[in-house]
N, C-alpha and C. Protein backbone atom coordinates (compact mmCIF):
# COMPACT_ATOMS: atom_id res chain seq x y z
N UNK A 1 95.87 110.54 85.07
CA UNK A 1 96.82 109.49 85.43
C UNK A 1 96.52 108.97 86.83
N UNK A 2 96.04 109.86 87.56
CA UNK A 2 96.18 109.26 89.25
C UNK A 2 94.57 108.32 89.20
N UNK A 3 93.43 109.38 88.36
CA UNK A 3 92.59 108.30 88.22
C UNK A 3 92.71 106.91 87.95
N UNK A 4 93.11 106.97 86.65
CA UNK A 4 94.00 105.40 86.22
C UNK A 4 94.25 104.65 87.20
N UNK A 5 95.71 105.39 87.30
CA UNK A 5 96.34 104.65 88.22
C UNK A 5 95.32 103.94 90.01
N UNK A 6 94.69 104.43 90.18
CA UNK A 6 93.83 104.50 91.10
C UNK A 6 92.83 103.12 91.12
N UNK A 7 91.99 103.01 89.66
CA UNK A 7 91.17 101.88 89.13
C UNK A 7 92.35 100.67 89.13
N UNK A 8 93.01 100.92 88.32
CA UNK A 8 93.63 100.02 88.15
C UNK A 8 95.06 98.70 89.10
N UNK A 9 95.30 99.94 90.25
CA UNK A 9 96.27 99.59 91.00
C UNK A 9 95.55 98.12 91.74
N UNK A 10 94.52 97.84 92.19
CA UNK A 10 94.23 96.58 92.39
C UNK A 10 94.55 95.16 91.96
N UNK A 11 94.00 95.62 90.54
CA UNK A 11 93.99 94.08 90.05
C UNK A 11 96.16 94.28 89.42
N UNK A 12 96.58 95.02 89.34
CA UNK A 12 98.37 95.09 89.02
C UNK A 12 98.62 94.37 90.75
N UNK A 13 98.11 94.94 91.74
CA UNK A 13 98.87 93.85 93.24
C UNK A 13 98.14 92.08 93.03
N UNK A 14 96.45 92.56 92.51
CA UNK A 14 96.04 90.70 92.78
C UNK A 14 97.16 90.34 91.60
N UNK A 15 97.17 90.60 90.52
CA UNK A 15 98.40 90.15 89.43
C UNK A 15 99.90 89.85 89.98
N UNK A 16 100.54 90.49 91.13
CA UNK A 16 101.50 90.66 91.29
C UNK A 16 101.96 89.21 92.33
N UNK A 17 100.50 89.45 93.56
CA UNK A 17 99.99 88.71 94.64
C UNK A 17 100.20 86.79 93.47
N UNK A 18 99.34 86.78 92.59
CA UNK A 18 98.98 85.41 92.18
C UNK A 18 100.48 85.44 91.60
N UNK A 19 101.55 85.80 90.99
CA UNK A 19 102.41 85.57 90.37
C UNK A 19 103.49 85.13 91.27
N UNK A 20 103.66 85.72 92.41
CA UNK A 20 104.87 85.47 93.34
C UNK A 20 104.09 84.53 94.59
N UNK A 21 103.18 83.66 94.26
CA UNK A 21 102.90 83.11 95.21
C UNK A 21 103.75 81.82 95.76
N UNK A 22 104.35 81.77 94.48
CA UNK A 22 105.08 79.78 94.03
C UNK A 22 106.07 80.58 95.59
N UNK A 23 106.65 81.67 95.46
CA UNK A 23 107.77 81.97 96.14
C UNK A 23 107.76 82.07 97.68
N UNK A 24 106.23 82.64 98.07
CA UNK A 24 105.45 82.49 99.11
C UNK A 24 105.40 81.16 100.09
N UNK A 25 105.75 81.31 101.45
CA UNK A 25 105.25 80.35 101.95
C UNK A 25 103.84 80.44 102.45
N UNK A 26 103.22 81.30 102.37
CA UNK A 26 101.97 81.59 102.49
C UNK A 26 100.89 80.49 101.88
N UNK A 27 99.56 80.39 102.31
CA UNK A 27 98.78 79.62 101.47
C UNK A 27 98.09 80.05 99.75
N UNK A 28 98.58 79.28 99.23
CA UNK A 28 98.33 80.19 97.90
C UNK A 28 96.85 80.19 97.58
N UNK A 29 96.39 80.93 96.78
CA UNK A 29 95.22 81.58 96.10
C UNK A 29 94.45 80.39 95.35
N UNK A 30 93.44 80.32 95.43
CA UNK A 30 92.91 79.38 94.42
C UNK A 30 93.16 80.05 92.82
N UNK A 31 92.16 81.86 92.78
CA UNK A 31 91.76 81.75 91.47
C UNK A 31 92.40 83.65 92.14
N UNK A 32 92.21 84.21 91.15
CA UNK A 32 92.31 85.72 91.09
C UNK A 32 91.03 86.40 92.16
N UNK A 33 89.66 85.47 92.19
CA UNK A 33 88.67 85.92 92.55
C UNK A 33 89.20 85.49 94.18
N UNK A 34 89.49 84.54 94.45
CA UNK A 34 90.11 84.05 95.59
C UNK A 34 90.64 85.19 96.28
N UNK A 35 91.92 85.82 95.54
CA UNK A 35 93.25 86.48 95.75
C UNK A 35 92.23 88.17 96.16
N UNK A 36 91.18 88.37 95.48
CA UNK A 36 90.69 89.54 95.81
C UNK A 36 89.97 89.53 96.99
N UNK A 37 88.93 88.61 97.18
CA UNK A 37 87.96 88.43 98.52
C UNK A 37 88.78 88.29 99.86
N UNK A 38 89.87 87.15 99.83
CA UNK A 38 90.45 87.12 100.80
C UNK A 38 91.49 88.56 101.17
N UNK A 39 92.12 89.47 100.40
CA UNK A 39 92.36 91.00 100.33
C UNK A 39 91.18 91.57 100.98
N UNK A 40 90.14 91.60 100.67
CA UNK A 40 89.17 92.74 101.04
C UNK A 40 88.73 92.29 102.43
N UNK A 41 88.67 90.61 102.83
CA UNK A 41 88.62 90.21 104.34
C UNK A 41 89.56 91.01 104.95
N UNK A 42 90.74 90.83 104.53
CA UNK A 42 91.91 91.09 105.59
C UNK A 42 92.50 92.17 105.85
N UNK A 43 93.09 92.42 104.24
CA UNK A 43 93.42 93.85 104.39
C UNK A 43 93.14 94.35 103.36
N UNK A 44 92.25 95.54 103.57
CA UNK A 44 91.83 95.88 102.11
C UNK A 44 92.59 96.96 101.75
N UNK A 45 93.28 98.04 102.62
CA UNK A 45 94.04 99.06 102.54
C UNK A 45 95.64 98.51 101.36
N UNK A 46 95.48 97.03 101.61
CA UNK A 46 96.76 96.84 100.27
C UNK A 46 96.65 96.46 99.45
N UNK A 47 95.16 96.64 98.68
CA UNK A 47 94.69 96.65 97.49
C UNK A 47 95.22 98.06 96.57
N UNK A 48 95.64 99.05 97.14
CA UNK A 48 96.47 100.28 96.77
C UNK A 48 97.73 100.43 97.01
N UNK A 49 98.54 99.24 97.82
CA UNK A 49 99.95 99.61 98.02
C UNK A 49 100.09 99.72 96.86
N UNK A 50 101.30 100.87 96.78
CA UNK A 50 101.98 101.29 95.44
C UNK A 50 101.38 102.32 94.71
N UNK A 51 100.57 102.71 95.32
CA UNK A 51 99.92 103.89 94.37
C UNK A 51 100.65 105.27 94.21
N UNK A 52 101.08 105.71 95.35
CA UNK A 52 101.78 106.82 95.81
C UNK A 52 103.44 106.47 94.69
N UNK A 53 103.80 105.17 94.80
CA UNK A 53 105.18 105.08 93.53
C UNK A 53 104.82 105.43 92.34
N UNK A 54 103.45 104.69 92.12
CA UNK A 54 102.86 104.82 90.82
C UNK A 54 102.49 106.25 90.68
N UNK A 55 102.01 106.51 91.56
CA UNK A 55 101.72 108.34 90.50
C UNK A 55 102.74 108.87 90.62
N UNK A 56 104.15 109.29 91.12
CA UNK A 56 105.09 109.80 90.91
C UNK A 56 105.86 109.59 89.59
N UNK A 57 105.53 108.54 89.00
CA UNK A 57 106.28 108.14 87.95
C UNK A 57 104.98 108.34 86.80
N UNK A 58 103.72 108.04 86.70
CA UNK A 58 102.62 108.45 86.06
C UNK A 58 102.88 109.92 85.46
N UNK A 59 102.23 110.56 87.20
CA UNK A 59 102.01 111.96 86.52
C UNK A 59 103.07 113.01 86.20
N UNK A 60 104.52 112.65 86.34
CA UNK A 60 105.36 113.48 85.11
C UNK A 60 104.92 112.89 83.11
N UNK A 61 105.16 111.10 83.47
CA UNK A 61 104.89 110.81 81.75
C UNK A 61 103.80 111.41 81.39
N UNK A 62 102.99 111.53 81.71
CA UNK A 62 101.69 111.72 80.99
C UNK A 62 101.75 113.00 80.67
N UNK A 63 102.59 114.07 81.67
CA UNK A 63 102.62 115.50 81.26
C UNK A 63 103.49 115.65 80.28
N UNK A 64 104.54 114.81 80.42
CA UNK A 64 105.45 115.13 79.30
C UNK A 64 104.85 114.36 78.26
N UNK A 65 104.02 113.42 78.20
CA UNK A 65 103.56 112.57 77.02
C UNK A 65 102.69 114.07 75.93
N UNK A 66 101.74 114.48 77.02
CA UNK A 66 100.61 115.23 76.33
C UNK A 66 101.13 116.63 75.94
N UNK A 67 102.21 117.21 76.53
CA UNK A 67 103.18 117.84 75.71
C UNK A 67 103.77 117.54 74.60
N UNK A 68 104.23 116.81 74.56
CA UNK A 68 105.25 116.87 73.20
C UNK A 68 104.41 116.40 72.19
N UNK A 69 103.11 115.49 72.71
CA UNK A 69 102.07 115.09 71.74
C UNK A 69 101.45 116.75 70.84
N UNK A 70 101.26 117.41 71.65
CA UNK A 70 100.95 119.07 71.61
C UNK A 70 102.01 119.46 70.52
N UNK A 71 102.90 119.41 71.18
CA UNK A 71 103.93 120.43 70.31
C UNK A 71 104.40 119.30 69.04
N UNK A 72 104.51 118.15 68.49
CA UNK A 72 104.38 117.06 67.55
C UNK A 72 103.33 118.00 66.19
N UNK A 73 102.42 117.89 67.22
CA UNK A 73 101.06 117.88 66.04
C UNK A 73 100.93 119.30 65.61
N UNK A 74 101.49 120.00 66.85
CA UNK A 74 101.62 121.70 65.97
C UNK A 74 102.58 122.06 65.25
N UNK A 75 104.10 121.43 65.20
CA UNK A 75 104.91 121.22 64.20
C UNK A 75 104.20 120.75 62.45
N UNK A 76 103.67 119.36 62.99
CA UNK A 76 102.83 118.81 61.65
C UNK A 76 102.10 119.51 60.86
N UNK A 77 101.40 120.36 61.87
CA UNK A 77 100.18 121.20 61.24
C UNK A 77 101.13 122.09 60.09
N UNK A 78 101.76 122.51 60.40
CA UNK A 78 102.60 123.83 60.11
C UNK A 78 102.94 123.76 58.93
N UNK A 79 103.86 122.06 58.91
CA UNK A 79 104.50 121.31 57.82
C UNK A 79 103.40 121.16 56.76
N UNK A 80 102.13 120.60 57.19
CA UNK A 80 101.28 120.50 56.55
C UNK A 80 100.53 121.41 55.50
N UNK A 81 100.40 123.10 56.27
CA UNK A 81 100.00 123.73 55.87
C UNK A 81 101.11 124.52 54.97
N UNK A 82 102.35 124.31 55.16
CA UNK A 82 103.60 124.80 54.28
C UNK A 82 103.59 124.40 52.81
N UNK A 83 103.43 123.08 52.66
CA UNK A 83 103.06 122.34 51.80
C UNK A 83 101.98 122.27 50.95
N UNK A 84 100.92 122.46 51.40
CA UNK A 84 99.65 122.92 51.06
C UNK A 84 99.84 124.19 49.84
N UNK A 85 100.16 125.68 50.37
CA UNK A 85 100.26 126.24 49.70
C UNK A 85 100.97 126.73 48.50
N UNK A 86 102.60 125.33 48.20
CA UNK A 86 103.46 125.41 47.28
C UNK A 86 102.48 124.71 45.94
């Protein structure tokens, strides 16, 4: 999850950056490619704001995701194999 979250947290701020620009008095972005180059001129450190929110909320789902996915499919199995032998 933090990997993920990690790759991906960029282009979720240029996404976030080009969407709230109308609201911005700032000069707006030409293109997405715009919104990234001029980031990496200036400040490139907030190409990750939000990461630290984002994995707090990530890496519980994913543990609880790949749990219950676990315990799901070992229920099934069970059911499966109950069945099987009637």
């Amino acid at each position: 999850a933090l990997v993920g979250g990690f790759v991906t947290q960029p282009m979720d701020v240029v996404k976030t950056r080009m969407m709230t620009q109308a609201a911005s008095t700032a000069i707006p972005y030409d293109s997405a490619l715009d919104c990234i180059t001029k980031m990496i001129r200036t400040e490139p450190a907030k190409l990750w704001s939000g990461l630290a929110q984002r994995s707090c909320y990530m890496g519980p789902l994913w543990a609880i995701q790949f749990a219950v996915n676990g315990r799901i499919s070992k229920t099934l199995e069970t059911q499966n194999a109950a069945r099987n032998l009637q």
